[in-house]
Protein backbone atom coordinates (compact mmCIF):
# COMPACT_ATOMS: atom_id res chain seq x y z
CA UNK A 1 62.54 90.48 80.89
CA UNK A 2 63.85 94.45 79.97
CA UNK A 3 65.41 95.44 76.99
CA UNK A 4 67.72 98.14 77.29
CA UNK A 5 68.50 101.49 74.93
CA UNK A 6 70.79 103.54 76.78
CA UNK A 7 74.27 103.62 77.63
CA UNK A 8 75.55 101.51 80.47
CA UNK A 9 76.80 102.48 83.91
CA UNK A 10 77.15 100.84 86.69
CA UNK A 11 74.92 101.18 89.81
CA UNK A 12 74.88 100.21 93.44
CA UNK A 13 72.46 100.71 96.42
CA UNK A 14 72.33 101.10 99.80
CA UNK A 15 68.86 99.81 101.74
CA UNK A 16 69.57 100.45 105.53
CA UNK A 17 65.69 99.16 105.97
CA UNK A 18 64.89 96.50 103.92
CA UNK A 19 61.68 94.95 104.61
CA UNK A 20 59.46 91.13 102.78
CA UNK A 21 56.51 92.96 101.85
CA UNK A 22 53.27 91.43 102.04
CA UNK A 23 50.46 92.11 100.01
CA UNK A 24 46.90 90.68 101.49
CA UNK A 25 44.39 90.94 99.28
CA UNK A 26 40.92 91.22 100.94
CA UNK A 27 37.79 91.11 99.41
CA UNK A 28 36.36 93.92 101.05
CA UNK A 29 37.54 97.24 102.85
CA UNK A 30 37.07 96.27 106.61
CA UNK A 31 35.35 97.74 109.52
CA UNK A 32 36.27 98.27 113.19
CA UNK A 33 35.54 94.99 114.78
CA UNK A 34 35.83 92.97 111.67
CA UNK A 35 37.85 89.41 111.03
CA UNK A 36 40.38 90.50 107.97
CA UNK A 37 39.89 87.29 106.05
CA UNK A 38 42.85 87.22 103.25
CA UNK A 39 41.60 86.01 99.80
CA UNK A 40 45.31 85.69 98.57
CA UNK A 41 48.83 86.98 99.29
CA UNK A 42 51.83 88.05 97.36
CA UNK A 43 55.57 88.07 99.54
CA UNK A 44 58.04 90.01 97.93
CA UNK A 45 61.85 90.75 99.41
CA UNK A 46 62.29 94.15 98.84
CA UNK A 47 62.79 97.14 100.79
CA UNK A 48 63.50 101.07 98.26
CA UNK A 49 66.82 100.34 97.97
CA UNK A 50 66.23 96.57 96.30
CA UNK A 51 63.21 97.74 94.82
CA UNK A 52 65.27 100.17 92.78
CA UNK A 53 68.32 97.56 92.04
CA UNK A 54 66.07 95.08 90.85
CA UNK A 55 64.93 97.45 88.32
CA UNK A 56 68.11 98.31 87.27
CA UNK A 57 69.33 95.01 86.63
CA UNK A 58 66.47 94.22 84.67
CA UNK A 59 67.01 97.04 82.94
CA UNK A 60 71.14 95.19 81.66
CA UNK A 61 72.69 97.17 84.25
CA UNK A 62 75.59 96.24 86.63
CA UNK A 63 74.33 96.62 89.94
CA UNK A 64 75.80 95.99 93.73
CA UNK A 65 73.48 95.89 97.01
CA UNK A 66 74.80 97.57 100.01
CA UNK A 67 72.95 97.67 103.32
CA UNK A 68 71.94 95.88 106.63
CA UNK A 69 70.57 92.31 105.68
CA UNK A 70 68.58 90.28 109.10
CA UNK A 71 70.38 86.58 108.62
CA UNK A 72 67.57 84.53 110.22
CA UNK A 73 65.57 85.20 107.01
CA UNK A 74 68.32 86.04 104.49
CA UNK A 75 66.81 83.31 102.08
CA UNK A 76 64.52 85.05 99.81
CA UNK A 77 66.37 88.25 99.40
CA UNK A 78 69.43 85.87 98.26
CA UNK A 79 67.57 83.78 95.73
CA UNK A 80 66.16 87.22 94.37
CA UNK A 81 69.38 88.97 94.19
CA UNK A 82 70.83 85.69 92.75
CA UNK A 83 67.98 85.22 90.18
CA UNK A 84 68.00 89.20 88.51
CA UNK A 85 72.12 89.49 89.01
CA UNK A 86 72.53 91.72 91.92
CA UNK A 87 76.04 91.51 93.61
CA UNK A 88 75.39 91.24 97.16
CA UNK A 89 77.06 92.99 99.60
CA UNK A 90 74.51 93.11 102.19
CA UNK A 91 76.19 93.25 105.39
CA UNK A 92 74.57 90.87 107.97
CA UNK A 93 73.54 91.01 110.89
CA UNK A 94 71.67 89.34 113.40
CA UNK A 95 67.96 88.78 114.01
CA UNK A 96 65.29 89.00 110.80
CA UNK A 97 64.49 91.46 108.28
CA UNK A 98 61.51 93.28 109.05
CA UNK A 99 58.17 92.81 106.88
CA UNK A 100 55.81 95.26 105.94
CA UNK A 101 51.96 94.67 105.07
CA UNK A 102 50.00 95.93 102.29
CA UNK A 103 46.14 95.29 102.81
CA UNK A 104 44.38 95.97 99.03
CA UNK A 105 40.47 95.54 98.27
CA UNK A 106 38.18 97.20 96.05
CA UNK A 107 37.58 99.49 97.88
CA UNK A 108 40.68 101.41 99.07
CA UNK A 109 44.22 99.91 100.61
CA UNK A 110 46.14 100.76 103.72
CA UNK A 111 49.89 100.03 105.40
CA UNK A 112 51.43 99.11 107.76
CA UNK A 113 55.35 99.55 108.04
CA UNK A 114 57.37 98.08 111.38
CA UNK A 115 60.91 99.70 112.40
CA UNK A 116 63.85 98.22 111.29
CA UNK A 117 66.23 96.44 113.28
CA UNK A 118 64.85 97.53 116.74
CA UNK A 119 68.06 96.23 118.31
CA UNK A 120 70.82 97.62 116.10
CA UNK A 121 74.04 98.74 117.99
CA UNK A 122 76.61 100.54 116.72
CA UNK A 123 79.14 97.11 116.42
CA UNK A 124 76.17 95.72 113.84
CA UNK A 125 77.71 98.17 110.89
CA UNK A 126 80.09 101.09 109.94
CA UNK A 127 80.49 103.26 107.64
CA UNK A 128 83.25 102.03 105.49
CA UNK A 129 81.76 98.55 105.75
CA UNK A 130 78.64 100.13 103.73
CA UNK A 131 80.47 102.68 101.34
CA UNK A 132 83.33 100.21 99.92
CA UNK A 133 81.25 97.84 97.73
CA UNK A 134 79.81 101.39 96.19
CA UNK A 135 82.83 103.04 95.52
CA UNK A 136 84.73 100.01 94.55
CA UNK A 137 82.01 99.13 91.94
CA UNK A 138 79.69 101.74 90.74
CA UNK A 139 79.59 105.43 89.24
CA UNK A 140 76.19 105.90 90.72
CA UNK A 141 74.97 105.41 94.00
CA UNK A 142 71.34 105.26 95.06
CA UNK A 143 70.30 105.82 98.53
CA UNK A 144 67.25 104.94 99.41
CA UNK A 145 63.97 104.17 102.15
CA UNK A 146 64.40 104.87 105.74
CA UNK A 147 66.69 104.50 108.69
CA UNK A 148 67.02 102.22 111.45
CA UNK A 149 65.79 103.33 114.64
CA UNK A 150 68.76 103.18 116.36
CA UNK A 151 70.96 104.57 113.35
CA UNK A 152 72.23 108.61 113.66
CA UNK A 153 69.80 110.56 111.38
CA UNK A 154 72.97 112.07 109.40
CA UNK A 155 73.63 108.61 108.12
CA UNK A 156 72.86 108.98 104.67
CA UNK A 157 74.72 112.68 104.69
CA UNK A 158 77.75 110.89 106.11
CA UNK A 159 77.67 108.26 103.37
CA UNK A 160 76.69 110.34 100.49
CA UNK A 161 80.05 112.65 101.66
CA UNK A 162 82.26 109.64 101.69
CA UNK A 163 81.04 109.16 97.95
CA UNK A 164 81.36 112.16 96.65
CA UNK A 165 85.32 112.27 97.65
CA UNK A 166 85.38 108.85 96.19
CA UNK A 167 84.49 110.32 92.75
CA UNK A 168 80.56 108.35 92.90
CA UNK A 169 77.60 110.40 91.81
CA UNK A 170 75.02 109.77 94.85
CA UNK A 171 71.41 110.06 94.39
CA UNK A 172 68.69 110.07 97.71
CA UNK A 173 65.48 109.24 97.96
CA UNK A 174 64.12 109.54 101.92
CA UNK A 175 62.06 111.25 104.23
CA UNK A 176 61.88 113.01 107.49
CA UNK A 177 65.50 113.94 109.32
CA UNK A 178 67.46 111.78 107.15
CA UNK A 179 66.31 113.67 104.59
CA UNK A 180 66.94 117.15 105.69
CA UNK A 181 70.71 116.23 106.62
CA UNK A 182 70.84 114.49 103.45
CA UNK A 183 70.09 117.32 101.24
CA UNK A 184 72.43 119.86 103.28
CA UNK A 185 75.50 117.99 101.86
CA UNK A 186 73.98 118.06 98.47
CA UNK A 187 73.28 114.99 96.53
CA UNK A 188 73.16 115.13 92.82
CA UNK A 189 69.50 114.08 93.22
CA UNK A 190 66.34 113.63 95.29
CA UNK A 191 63.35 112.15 95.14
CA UNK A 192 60.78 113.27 97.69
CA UNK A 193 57.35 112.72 97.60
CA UNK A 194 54.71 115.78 98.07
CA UNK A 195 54.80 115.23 102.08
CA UNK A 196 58.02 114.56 102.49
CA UNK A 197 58.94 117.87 100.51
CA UNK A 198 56.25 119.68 102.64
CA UNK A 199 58.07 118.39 106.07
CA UNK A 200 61.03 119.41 104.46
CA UNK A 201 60.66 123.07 103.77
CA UNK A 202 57.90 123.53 106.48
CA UNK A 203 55.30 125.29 103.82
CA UNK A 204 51.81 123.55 102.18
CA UNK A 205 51.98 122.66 98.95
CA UNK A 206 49.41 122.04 96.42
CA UNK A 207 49.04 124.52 93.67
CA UNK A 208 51.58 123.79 90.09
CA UNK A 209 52.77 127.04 91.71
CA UNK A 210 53.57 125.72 95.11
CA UNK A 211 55.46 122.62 93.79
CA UNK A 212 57.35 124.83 91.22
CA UNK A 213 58.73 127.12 93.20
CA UNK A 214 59.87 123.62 95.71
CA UNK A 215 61.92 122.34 93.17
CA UNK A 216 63.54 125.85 92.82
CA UNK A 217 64.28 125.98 96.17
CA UNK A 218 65.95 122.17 96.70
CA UNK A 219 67.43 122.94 93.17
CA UNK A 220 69.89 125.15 95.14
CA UNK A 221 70.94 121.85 96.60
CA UNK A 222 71.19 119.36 94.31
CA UNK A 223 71.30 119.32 89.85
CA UNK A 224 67.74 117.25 89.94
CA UNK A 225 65.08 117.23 92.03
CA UNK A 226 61.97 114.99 91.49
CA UNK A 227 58.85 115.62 93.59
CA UNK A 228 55.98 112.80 93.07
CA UNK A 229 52.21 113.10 93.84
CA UNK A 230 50.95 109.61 93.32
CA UNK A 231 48.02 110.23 90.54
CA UNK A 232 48.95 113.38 90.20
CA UNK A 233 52.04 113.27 88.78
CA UNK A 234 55.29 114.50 88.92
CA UNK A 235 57.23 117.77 89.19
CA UNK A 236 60.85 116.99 88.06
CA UNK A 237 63.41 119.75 88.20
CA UNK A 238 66.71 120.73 86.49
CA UNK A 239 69.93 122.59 87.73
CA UNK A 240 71.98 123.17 84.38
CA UNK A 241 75.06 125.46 84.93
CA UNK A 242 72.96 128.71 86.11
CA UNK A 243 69.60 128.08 84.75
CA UNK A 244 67.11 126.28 86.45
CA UNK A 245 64.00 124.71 85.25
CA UNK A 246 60.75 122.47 85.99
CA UNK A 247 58.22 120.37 84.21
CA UNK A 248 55.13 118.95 85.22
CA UNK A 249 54.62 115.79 83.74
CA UNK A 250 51.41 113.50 84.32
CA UNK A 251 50.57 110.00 85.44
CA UNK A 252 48.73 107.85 82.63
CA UNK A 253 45.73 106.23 84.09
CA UNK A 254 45.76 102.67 85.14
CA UNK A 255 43.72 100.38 87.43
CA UNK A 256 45.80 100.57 90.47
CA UNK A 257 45.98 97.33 92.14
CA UNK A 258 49.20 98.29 94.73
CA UNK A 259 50.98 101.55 95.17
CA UNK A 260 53.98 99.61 96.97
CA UNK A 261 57.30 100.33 95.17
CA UNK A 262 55.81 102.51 92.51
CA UNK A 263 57.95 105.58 93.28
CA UNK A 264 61.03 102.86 93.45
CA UNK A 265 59.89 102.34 90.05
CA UNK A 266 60.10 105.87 88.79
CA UNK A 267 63.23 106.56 90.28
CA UNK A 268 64.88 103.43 88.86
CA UNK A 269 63.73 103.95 85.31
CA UNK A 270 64.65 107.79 85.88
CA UNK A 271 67.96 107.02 86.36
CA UNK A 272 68.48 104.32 83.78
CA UNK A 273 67.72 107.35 81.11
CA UNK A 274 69.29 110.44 83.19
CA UNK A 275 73.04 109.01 83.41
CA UNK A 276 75.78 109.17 82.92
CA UNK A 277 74.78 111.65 79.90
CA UNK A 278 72.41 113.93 82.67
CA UNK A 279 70.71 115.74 79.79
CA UNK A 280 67.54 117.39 80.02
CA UNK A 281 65.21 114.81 78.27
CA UNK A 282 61.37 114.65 77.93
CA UNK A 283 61.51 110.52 77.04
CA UNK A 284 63.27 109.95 80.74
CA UNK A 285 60.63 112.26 82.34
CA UNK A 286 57.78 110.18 80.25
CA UNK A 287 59.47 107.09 80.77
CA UNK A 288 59.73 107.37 84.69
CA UNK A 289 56.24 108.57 85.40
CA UNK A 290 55.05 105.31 83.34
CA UNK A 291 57.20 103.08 85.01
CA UNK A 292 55.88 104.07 88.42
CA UNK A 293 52.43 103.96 87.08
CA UNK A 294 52.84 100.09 85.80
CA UNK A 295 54.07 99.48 89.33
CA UNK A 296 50.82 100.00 90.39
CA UNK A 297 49.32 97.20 87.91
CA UNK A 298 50.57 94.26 89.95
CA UNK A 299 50.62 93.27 93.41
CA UNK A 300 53.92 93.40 96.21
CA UNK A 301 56.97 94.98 94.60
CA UNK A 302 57.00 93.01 91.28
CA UNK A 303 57.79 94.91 88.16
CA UNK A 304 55.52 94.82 85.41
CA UNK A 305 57.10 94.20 81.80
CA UNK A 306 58.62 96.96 80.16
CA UNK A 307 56.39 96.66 76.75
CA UNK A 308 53.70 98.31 79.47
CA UNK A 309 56.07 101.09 80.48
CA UNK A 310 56.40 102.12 76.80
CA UNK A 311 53.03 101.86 76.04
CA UNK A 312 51.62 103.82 79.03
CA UNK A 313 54.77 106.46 78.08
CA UNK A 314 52.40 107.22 74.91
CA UNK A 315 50.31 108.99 77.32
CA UNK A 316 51.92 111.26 79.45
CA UNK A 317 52.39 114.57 78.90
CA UNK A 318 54.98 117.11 79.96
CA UNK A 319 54.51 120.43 80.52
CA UNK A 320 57.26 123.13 81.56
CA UNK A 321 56.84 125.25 84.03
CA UNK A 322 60.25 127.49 84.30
């Protein structure tokens, strides 16, 4: 389905949340008081993590899944692990995977995401158990989505330290606590989204000026720092040695259809340019923001064919900022 024009390295993942998303598609935005009535659905297994492996793969890379798998509905993430040439190291455990709803209509779309693994214990998984298929396997490691419930919020700061002594390159993309332990043990990259940035560092931000000057903070923690704003693009920034620096770069117009996975999408096709060379390059920057824009073409977490990437990469611009 992908060609590929870069050089090869391998990848693995860690989802600690996957999730089947659901995609209803209604004919109309309801009301309070309405019956939803579902004109057609799309079920896709996913969860960030999977999202961004499945890119990968597509995209001829070598790529291992690590993470927390439910076995009563283990099924469909198997056959689509199986069918784009993930390795899966999943680690099982029992109960089902969680699944997530997208509602999309004309006239607008809204969520709705359950916890993970409500009844996770501390026997269900360890550390090693999720870090040995990475460092075993991969240069790069990508961390991504949300935590259990009952999982310590340093998780991913535990994990990404057990990498880094391992000689793997980890890169995280989540929100909230997770994320704030995550980037005190400095990743090579992160990914967070305007709100999650704003949580982060405890300051609005909306101005080019606000969002520049984010990246120049969180660029004290980590060589790359992407911040995305949906339509509004993308504020990607650069640690090189002692100079820092940031770029705006836009989101080509599209009829958006689903905005599930689209930033999994970006991220993916980010990396897939970025390493292992980690230059500086305006194509990558171009290339991401299209990728997460096709995303938004189709419905569930299904990736759109790469021909669209590069054509929508035609239009984006990239501006620097510092």
């Amino acid at each position: 389905m992908y060609t590929n024009n870069a050089h090869m390295c391998s990848f693995s993942t860690i989802t600690l949340a996957p999730a089947e998303d659901i995609c209803f598609r209604l004919a109309s935005f309801p009301k309070p008081g309405d019956v939803i009535k579902v004109s057609a659905e799309t079920v896709t297994p996913g969860g960030k993590g999977l999202n961004v492996a499945r890119w990968l793969s597509g995209r001829g890379h070598n790529v291992r899944a690590s993470g927390l798998l439910g076995s009563d509905n283990e099924e469909s993430f198997m056959e689509m692990m199986a069918e784009y040439g993930i390795e899966d190291f999943m680690k099982r455990i029992d109960g089902a995977t969680r699944a997530n709803a997208m509602f999309v209509s004309p006239e607008g779309m809204f969520k709705i995401n359950k916890n993970a693994f409500p009844n996770l214990s501390d026997n269900d998984w360890s550390y090693e158990q999720l870090v040995k298929p990475c460092i075993e396997g991969s240069d790069i490691c990508i961390l991504a989505g949300s935590l259990p419930y009952n999982m310590p919020q340093d998780a991913y700061a535990e994990i990404i330290v057990l990498l880094r002594s391992a000689g793997v390159t980890a890169v995280l993309d989540t929100s909230g606590e997770a994320l704030k332990y995550g980037v005190a043990v400095q990743p090579c990259m992160i990914k967070p989204n305007r709100e999650e940035c704003s949580e982060l560092l405890k300051r609005s931000i909306a101005s080019d000026e606000d969002f520049r000057d984010a990246a120049l903070e969180l660029l004290d923690s980590c060589e790359c720092v992407i911040i995305s704003d949906g339509a509004g693009g993308s504020w990607f920034g650069f640690r090189e040695l002692l100079c820092k620096s940031v770029y705006h770069v836009s989101s080509p117009e599209v009829e958006v259809l689903d905005t599930t996975a689209a930033g999994d999408a970006l991220l993916a096709e980010f990396c897939h340019h970025y390493f292992p060379g980690r230059q500086v390059s305006e194509e990558a920057m171009r290339y991401a923001s299209a990728a997460g824009a096709a995303a938004t073409t189709v419905y569930g977490a299904e990736y759109p064919p790469i021909s669209q990437v590069e054509q929508l990469a035609r239009y984006v611009n990239v501006r620097k900022l510092s």
